[in-house]
N, C-alpha and C. Protein backbone atom coordinates (compact mmCIF):
# COMPACT_ATOMS: atom_id res chain seq x y z
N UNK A 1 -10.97 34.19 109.74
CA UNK A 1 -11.91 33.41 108.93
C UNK A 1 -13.25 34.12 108.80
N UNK A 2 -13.74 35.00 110.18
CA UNK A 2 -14.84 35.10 109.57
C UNK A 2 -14.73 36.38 109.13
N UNK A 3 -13.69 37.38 108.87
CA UNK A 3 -13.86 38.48 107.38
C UNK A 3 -13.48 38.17 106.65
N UNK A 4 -12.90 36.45 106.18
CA UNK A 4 -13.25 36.40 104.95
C UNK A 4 -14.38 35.71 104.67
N UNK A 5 -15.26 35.42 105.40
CA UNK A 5 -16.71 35.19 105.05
C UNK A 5 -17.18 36.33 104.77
N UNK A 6 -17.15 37.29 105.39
CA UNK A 6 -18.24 38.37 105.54
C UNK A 6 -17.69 38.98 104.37
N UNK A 7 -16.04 39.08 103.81
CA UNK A 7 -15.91 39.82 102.58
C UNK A 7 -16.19 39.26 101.47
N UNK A 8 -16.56 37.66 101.59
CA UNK A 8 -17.30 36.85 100.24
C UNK A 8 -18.60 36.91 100.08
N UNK A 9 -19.40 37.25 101.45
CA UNK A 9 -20.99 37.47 101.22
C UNK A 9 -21.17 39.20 100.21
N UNK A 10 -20.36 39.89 100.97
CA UNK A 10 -20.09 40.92 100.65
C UNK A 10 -19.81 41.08 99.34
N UNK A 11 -18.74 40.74 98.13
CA UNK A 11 -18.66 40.52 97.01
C UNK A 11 -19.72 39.82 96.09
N UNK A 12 -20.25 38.79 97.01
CA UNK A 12 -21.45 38.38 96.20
C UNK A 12 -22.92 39.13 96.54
N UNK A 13 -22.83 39.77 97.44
CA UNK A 13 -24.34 40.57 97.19
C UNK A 13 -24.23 41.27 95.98
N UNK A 14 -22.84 41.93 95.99
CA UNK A 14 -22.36 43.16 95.31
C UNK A 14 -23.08 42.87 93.71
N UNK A 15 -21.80 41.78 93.44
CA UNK A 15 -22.28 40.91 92.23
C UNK A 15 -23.72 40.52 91.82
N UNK A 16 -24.58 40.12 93.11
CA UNK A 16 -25.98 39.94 93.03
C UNK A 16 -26.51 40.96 91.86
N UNK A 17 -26.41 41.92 92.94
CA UNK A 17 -26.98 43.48 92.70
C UNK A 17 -26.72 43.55 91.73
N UNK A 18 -26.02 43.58 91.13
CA UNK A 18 -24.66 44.19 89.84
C UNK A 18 -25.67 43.55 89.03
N UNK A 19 -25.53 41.93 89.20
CA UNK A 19 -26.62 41.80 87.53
C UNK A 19 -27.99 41.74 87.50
N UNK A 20 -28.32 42.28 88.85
CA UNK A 20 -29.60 42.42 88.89
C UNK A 20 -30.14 43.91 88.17
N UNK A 21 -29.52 44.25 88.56
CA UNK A 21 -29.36 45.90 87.49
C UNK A 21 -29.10 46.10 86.36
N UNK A 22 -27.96 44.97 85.86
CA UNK A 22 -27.36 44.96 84.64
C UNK A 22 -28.76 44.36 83.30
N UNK A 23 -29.76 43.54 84.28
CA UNK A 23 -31.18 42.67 83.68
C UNK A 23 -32.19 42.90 83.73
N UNK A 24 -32.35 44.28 84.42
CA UNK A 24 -33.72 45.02 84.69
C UNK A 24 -32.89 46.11 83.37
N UNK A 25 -32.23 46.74 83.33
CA UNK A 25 -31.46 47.45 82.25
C UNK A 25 -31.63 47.01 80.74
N UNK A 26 -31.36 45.96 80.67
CA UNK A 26 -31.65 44.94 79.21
C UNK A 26 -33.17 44.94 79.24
N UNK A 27 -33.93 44.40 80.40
CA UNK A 27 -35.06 44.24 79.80
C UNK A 27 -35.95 45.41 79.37
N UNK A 28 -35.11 46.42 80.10
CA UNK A 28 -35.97 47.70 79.88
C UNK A 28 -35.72 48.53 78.63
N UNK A 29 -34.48 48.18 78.20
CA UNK A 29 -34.31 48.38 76.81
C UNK A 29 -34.73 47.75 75.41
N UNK A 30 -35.10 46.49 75.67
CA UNK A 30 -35.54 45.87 74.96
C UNK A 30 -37.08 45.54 74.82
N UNK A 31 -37.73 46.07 75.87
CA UNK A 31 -39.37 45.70 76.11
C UNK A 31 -39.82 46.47 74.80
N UNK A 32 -39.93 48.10 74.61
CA UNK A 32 -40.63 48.83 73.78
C UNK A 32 -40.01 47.93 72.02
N UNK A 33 -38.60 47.53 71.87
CA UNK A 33 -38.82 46.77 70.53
C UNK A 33 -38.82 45.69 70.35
N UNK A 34 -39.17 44.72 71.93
CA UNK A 34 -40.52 43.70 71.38
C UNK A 34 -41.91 43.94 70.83
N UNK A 35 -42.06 44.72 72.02
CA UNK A 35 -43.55 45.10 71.77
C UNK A 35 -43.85 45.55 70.42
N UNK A 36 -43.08 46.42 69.82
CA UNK A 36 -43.14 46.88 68.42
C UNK A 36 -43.21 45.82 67.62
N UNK A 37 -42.29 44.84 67.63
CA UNK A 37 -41.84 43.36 66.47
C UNK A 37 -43.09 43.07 66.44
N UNK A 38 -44.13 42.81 68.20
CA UNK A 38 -45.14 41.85 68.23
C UNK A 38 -45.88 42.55 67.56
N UNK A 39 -46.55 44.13 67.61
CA UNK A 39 -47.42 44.79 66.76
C UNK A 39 -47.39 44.78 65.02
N UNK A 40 -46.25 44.90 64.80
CA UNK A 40 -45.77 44.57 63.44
C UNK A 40 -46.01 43.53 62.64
N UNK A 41 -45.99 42.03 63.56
CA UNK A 41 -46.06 40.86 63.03
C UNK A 41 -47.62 40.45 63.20
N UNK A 42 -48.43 41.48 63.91
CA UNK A 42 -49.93 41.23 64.16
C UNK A 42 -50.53 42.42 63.00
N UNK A 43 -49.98 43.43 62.58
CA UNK A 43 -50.40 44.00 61.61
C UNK A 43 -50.39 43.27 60.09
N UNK A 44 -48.96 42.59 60.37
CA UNK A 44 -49.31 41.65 58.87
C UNK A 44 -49.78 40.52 58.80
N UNK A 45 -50.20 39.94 60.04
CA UNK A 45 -51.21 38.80 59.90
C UNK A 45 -52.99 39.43 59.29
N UNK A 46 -52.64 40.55 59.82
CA UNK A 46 -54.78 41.12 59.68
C UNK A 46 -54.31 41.39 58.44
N UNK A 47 -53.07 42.41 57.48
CA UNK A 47 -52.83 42.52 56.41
C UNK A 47 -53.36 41.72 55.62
N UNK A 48 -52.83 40.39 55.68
CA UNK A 48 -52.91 39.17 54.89
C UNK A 48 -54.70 38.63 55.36
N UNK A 49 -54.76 38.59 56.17
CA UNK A 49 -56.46 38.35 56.10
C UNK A 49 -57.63 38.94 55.75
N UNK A 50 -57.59 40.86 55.97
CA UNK A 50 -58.26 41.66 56.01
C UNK A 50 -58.75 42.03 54.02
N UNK A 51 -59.99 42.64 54.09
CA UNK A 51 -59.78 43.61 52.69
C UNK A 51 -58.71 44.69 53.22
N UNK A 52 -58.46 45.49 51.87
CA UNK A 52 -57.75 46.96 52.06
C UNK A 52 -58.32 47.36 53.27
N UNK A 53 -57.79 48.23 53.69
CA UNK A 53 -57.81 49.22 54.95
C UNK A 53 -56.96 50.11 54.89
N UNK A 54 -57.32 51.21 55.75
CA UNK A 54 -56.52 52.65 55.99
C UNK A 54 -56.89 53.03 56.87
N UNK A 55 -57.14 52.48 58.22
CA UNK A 55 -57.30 52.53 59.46
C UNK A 55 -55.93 51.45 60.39
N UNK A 56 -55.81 51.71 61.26
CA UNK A 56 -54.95 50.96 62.06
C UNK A 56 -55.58 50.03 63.00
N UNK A 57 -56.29 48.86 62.20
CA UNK A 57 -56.87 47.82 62.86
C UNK A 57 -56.67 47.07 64.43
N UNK A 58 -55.10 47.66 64.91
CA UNK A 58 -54.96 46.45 65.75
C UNK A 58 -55.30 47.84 66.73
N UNK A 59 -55.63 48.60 66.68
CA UNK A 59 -56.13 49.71 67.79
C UNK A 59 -57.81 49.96 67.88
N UNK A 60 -58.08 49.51 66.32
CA UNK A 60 -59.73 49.26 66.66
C UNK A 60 -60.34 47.71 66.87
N UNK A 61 -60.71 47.51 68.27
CA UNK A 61 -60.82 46.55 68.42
C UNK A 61 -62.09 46.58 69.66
N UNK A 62 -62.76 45.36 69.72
CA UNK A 62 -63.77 44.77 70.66
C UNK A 62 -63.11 43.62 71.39
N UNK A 63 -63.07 43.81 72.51
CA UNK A 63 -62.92 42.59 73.34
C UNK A 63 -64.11 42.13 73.89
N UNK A 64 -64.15 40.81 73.61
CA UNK A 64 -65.83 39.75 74.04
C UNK A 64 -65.13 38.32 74.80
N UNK A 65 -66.30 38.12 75.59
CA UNK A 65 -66.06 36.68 76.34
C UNK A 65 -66.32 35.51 75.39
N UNK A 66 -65.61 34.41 75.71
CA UNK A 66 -66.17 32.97 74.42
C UNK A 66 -65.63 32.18 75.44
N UNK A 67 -66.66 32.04 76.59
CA UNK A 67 -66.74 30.71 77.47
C UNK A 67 -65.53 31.23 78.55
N UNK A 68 -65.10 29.12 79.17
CA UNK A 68 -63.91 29.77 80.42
C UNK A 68 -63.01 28.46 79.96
N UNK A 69 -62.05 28.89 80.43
CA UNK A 69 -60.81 27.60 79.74
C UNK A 69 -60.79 26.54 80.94
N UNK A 70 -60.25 25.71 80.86
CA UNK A 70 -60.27 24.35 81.99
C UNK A 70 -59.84 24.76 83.64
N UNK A 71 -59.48 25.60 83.91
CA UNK A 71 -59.13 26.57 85.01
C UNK A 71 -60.64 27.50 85.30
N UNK A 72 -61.67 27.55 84.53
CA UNK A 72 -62.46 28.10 85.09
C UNK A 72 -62.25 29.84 84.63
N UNK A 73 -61.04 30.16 84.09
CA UNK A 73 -61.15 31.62 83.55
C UNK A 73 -61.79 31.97 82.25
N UNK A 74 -62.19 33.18 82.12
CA UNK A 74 -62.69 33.80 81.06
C UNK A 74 -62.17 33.75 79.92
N UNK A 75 -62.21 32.98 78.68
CA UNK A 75 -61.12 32.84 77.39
C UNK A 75 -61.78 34.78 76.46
N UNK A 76 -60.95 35.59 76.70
CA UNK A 76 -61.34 36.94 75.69
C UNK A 76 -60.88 36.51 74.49
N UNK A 77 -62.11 37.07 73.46
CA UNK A 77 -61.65 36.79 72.31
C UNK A 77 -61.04 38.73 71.44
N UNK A 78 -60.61 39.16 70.85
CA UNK A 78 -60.09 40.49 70.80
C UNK A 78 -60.40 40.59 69.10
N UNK A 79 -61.40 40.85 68.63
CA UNK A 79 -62.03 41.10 67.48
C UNK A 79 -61.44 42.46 66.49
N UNK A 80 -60.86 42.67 65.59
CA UNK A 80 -60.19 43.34 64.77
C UNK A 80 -60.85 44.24 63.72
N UNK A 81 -61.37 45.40 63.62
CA UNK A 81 -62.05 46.27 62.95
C UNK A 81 -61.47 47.00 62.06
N UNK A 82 -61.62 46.47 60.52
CA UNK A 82 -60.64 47.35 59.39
C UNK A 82 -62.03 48.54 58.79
N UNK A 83 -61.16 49.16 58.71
CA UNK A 83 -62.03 50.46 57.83
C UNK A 83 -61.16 51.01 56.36
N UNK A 84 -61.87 51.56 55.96
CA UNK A 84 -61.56 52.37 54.61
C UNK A 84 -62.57 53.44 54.37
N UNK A 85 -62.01 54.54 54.55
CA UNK A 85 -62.46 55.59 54.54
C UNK A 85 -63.66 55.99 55.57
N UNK A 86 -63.36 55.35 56.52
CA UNK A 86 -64.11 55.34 57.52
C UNK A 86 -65.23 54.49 57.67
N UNK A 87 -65.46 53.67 56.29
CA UNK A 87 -66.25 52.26 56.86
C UNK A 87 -66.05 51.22 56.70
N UNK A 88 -66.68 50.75 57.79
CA UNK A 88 -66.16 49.04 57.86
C UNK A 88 -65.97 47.95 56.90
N UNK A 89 -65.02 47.53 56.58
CA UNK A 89 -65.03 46.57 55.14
C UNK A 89 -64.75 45.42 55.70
N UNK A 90 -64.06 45.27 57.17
CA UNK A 90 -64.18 43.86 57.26
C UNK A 90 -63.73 43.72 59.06
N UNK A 91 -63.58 41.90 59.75
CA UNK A 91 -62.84 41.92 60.78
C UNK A 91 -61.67 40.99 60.71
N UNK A 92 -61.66 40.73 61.58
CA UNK A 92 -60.32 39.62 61.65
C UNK A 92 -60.37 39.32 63.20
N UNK A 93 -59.87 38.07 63.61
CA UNK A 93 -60.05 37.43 65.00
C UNK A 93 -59.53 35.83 65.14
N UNK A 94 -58.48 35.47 65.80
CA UNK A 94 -57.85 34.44 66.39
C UNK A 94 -58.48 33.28 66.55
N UNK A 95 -58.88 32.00 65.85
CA UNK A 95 -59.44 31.07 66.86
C UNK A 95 -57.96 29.85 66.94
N UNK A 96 -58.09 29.21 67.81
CA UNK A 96 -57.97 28.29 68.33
C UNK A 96 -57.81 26.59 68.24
N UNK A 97 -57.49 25.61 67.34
CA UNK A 97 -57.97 24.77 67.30
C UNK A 97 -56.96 23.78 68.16
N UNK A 98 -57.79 23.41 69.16
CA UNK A 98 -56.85 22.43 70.06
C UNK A 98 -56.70 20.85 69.84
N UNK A 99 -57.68 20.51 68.50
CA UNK A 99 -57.84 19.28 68.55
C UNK A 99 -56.32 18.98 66.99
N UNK A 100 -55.73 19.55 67.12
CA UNK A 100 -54.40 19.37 65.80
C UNK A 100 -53.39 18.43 66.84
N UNK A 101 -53.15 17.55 65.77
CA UNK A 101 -52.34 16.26 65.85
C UNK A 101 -51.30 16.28 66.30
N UNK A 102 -50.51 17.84 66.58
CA UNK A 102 -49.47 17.58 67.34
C UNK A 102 -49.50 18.79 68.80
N UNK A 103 -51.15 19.22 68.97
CA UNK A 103 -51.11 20.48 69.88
C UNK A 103 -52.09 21.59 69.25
N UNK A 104 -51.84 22.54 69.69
CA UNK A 104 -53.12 23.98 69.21
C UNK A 104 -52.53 24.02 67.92
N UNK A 105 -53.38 24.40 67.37
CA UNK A 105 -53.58 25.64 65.86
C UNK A 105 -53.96 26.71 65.76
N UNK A 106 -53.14 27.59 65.80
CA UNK A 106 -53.94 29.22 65.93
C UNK A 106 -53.77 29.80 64.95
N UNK A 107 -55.34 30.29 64.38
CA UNK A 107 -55.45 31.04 63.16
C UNK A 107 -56.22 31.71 63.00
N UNK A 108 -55.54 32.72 62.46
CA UNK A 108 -56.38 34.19 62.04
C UNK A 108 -57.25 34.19 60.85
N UNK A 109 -58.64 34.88 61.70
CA UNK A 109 -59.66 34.21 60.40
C UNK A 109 -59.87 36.24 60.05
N UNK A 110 -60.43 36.16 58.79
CA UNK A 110 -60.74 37.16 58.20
C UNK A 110 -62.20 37.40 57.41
N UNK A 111 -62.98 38.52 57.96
CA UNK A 111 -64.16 37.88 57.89
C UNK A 111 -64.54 39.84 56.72
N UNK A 112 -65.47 39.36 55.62
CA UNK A 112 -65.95 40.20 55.06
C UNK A 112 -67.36 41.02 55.59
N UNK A 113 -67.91 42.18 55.25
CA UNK A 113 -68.70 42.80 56.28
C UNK A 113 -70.14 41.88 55.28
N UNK A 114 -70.01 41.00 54.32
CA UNK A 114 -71.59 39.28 54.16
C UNK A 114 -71.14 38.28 55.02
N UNK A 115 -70.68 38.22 56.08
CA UNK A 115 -70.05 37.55 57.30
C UNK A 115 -69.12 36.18 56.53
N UNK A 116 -68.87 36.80 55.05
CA UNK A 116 -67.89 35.67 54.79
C UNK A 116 -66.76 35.62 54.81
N UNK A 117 -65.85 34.62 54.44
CA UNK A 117 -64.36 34.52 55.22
C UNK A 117 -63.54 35.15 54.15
N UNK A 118 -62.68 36.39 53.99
CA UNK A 118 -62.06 36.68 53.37
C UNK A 118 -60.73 35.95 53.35
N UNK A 119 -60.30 35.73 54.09
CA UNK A 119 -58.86 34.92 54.14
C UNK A 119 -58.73 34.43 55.43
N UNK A 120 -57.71 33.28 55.51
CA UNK A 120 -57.34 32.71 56.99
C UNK A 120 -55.69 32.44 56.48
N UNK A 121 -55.26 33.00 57.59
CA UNK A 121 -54.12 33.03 57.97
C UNK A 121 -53.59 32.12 59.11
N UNK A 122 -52.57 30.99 58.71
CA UNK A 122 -52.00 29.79 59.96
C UNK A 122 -51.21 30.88 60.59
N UNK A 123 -51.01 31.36 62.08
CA UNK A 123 -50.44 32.03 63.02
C UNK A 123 -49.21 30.95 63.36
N UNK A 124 -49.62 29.74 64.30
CA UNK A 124 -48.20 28.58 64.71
C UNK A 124 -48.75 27.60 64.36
N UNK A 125 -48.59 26.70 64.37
CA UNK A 125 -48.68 24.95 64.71
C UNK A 125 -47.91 24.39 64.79
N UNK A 126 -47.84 22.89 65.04
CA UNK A 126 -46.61 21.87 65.54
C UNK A 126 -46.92 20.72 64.50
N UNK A 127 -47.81 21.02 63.36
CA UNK A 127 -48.18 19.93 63.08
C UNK A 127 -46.73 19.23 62.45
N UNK A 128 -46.82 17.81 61.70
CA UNK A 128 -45.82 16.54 61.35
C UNK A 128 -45.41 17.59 59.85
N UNK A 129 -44.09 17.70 59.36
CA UNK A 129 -43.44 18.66 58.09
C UNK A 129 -43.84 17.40 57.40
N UNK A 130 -44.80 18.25 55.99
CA UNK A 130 -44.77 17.56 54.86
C UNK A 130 -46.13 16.69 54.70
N UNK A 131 -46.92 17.17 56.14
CA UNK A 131 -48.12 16.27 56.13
C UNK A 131 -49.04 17.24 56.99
N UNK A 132 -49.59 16.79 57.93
CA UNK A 132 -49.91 18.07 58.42
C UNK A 132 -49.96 19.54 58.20
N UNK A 133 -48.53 19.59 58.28
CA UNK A 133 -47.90 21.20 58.13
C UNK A 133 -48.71 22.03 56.96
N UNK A 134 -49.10 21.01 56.11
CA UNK A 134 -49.72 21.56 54.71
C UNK A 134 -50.84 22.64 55.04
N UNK A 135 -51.19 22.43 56.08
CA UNK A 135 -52.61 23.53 56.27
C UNK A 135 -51.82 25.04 56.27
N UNK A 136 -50.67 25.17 56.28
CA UNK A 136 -50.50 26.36 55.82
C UNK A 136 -50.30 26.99 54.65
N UNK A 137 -50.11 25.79 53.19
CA UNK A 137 -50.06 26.29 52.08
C UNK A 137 -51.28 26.62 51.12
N UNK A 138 -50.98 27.59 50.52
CA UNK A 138 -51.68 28.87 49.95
C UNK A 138 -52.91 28.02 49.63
N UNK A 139 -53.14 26.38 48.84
CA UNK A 139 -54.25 26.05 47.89
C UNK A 139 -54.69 25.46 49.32
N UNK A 140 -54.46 25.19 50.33
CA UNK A 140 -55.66 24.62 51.73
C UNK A 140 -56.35 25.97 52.39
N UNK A 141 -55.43 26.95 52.27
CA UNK A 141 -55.93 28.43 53.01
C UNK A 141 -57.10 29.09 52.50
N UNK A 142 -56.44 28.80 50.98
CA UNK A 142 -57.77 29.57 49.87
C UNK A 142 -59.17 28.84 49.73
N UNK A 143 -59.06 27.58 50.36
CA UNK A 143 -60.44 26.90 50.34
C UNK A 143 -61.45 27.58 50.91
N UNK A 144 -61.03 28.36 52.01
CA UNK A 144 -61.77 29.26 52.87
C UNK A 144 -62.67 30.36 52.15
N UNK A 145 -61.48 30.99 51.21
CA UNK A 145 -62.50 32.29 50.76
C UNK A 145 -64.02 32.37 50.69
N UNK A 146 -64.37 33.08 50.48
CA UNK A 146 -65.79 33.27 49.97
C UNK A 146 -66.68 32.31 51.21
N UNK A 147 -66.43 31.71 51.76
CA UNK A 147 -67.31 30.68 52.62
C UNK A 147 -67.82 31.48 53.56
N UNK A 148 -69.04 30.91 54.32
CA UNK A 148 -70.04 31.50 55.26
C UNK A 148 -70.68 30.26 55.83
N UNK A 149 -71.19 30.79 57.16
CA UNK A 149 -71.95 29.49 57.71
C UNK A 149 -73.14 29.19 57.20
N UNK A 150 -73.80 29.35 55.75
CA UNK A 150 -75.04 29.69 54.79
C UNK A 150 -74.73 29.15 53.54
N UNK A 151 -73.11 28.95 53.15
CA UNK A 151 -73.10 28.26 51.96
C UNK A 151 -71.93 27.56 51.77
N UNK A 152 -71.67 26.85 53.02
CA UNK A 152 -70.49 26.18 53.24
C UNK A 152 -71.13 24.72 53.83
N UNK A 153 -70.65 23.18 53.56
CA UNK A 153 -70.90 22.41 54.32
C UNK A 153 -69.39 22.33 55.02
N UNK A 154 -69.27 22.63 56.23
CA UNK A 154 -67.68 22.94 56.95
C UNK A 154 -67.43 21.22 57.73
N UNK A 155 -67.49 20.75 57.04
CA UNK A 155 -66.59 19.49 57.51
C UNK A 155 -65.62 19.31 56.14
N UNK A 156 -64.53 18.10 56.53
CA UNK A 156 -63.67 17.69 55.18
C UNK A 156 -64.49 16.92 54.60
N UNK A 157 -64.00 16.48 53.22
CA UNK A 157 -64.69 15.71 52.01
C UNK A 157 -64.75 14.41 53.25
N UNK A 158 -63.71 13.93 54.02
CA UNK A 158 -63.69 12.14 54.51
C UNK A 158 -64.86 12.45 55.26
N UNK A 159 -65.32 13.30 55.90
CA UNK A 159 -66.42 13.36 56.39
C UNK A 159 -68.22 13.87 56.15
N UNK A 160 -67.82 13.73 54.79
CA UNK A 160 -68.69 14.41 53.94
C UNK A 160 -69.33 15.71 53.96
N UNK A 161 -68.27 16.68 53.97
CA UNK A 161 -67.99 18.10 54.15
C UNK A 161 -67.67 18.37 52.50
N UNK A 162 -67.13 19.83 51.65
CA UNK A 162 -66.76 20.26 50.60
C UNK A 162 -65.57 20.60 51.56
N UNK A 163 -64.58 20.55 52.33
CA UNK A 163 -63.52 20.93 51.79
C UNK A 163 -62.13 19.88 52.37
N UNK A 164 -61.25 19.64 50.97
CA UNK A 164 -59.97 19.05 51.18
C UNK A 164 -59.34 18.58 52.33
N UNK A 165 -59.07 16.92 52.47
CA UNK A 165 -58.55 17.05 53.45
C UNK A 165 -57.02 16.85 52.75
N UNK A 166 -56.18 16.40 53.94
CA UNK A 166 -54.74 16.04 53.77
C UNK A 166 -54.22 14.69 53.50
N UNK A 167 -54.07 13.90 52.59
CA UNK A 167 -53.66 12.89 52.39
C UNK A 167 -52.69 12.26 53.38
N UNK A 168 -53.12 11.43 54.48
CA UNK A 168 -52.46 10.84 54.96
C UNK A 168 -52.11 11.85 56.51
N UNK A 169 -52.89 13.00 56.55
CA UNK A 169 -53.02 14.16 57.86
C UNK A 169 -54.38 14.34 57.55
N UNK A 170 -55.75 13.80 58.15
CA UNK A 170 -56.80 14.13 57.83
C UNK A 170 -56.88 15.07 59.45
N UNK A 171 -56.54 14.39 60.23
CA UNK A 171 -56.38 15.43 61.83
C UNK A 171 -56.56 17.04 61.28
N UNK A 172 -55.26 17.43 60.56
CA UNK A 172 -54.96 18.51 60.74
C UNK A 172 -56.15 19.93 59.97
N UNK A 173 -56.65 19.45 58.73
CA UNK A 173 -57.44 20.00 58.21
C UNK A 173 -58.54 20.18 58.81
N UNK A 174 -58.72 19.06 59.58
CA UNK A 174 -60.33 18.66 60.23
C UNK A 174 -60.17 19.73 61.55
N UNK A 175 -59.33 19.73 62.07
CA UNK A 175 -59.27 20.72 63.48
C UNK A 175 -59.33 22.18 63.19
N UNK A 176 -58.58 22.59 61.82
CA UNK A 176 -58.70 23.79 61.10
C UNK A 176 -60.28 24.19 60.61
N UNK A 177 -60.82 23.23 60.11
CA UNK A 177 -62.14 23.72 59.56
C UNK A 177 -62.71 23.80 60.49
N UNK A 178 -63.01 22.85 61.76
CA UNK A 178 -64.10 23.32 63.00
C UNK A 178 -64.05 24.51 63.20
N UNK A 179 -62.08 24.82 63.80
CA UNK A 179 -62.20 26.14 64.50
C UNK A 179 -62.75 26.95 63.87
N UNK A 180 -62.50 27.28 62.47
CA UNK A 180 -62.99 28.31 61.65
C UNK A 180 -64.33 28.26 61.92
N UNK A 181 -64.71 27.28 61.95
CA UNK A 181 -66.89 27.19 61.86
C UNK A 181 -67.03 28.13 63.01
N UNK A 182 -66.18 27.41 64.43
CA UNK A 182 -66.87 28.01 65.27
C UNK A 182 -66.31 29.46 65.87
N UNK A 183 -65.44 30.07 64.56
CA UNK A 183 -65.36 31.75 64.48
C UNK A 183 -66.08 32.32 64.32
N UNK A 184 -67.24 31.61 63.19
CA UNK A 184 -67.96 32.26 62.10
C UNK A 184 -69.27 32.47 63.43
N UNK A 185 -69.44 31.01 63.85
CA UNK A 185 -70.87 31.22 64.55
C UNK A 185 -70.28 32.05 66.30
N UNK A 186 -69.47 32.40 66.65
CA UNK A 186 -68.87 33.03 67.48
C UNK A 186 -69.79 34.92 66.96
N UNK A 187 -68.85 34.59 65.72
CA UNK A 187 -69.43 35.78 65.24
C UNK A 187 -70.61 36.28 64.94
N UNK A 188 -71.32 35.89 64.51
CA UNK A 188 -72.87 35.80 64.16
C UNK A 188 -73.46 36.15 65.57
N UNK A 189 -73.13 35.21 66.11
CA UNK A 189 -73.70 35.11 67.90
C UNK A 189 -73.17 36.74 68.14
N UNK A 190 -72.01 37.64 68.50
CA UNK A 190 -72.22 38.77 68.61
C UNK A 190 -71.87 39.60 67.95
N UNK A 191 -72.24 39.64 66.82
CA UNK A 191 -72.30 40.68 65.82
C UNK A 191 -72.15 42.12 66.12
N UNK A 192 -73.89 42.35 66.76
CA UNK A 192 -74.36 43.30 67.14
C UNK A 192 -73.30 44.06 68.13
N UNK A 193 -72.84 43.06 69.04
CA UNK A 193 -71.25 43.85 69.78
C UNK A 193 -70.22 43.98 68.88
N UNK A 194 -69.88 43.48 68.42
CA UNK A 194 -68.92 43.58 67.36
C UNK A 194 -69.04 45.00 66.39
N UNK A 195 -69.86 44.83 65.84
CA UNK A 195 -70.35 46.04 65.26
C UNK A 195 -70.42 47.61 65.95
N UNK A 196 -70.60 47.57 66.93
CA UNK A 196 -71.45 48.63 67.61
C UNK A 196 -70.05 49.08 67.36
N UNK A 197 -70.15 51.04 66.72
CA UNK A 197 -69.01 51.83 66.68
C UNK A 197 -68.33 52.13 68.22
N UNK A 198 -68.73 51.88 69.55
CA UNK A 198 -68.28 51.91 71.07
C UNK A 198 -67.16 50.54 71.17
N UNK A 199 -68.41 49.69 71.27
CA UNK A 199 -67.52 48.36 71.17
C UNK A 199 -66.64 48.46 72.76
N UNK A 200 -66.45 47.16 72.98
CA UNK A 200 -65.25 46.85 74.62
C UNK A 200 -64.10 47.26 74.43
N UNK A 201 -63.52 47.94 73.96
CA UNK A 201 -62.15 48.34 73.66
C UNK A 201 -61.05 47.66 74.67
C-alpha cells in the first residue's frame, strides 16, 4: 500500500510539473502578441483622437501624478505626444469617469496644441444598450470638438450646460462631460510638464 501511495504522489508531482511547464510555455509564447494587440489597439485609439502625426506617439510620452486613489496610491496619468515633422500638433490622455450609471467610463481625450479638444474617443463602459451606451456614437463624441475650458459651458443642457444630454440616460453624458472638464484643467494645471521636450518618460 504504501508504493502505491508513493507511486501516485509520484505521478502527480510529475503531472504537476508537466503542466506547470506546459503554462509558463503558453504564456511565454503568447505574452510578446498580447503586448503587441494591446499597443496596436492604443495606437488606434490616439489615431482616432490625435491630429495627423508621423511620430510614434505611444513611445512619446510624460508620465504625471493626478492625486491618490481610495487606497492611498498615486493615480499616474501617461500623457501622449503626437508630432509631425517634428512638432507638436497635439496630445491625447485617458480620463476616467467613475460616476457612469453602470461603473467607470474610460476615455481618450484628444487635445489640440489651443488646448482644445480635438476628438474623444469611448475606450469601455458598461453603460444600459440603447440608452446610455449612446455616449459612444459619433453625433455625442463630436460635441466635444473644438471645445476648451474658455469657450465651453461643460455641463449638459438639463443642467444648464451647451452640451446634449441622453434622453432618458442623463447619468451617462453627465459623467462623460465632467471627466473631460477635468482632463482639460488637469492639463492646463501641467502644461509646462507636459510640454517640456524631457518630460517623465
Amino acid at each position: 500500500m504504501f508504493k502505491d501511495m508513493a507511486r501516485l504522489l509520484i505521478t502527480l508531482t510529475i503531472i504537476a510539473a508537466s503542466a506547470g511547464f506546459l503554462l509558463s510555455m503558453v504564456e511565454s509564447a503568447t505574452r510578446e502578441p498580447i503586448k503587441e494587440q494591446r499597443r496596436l489597439q492604443m495606437i488606434k485609439a490616439l489615431s482616432a483622437v490625435l491630429p495627423e502625426f508621423d511620430n510614434a506617439p505611444d513611445t512619446d510620452t510624460v508620465s504625471l501624478q493626478n492625486g491618490v486613489n481610495k487606497k492611498g496610491e498615486p493615480v499616474q496619468v501617461t500623457v501622449y505626444r503626437a508630432r509631425k515633422g517634428g512638432e507638436l500638433v497635439g496630445t491625447a490622455f485617458k480620463v476616467i469617469a467613475p460616476e457612469g450609471y453602470s461603473g467607470n467610463i474610460e476615455v481618450m481625450v484628444g487635445l489640440r496644441t489651443d488646448e482644445q479638444v480635438n476628438a474623444i474617443e469611448i475606450l469601455t463602459h458598461a453603460e444600459t444598450p440603447g440608452l446610455g451606451s449612446k455616449i459612444a456614437e459619433s453625433w455625442f463624441k463630436d460635441m466635444f470638438k473644438g471645445k476648451g475650458l474658455d469657450n465651453a459651458d461643460w455641463r449638459v443642457k438639463k443642467d444648464g450646460g451647451e452640451f446634449d444630454q441622453i434622453s432618458g440616460a442623463t447619468i451617462s453624458p453627465r459623467a462623460v462631460v465632467g471627466a473631460v472638464k477635468k482632463g482639460l484643467e488637469f492639463f492646463r494645471k501641467h502644461k509646462t510638464e507636459i510640454l517640456a521636450e524631457g518630460g517623465k518618460s
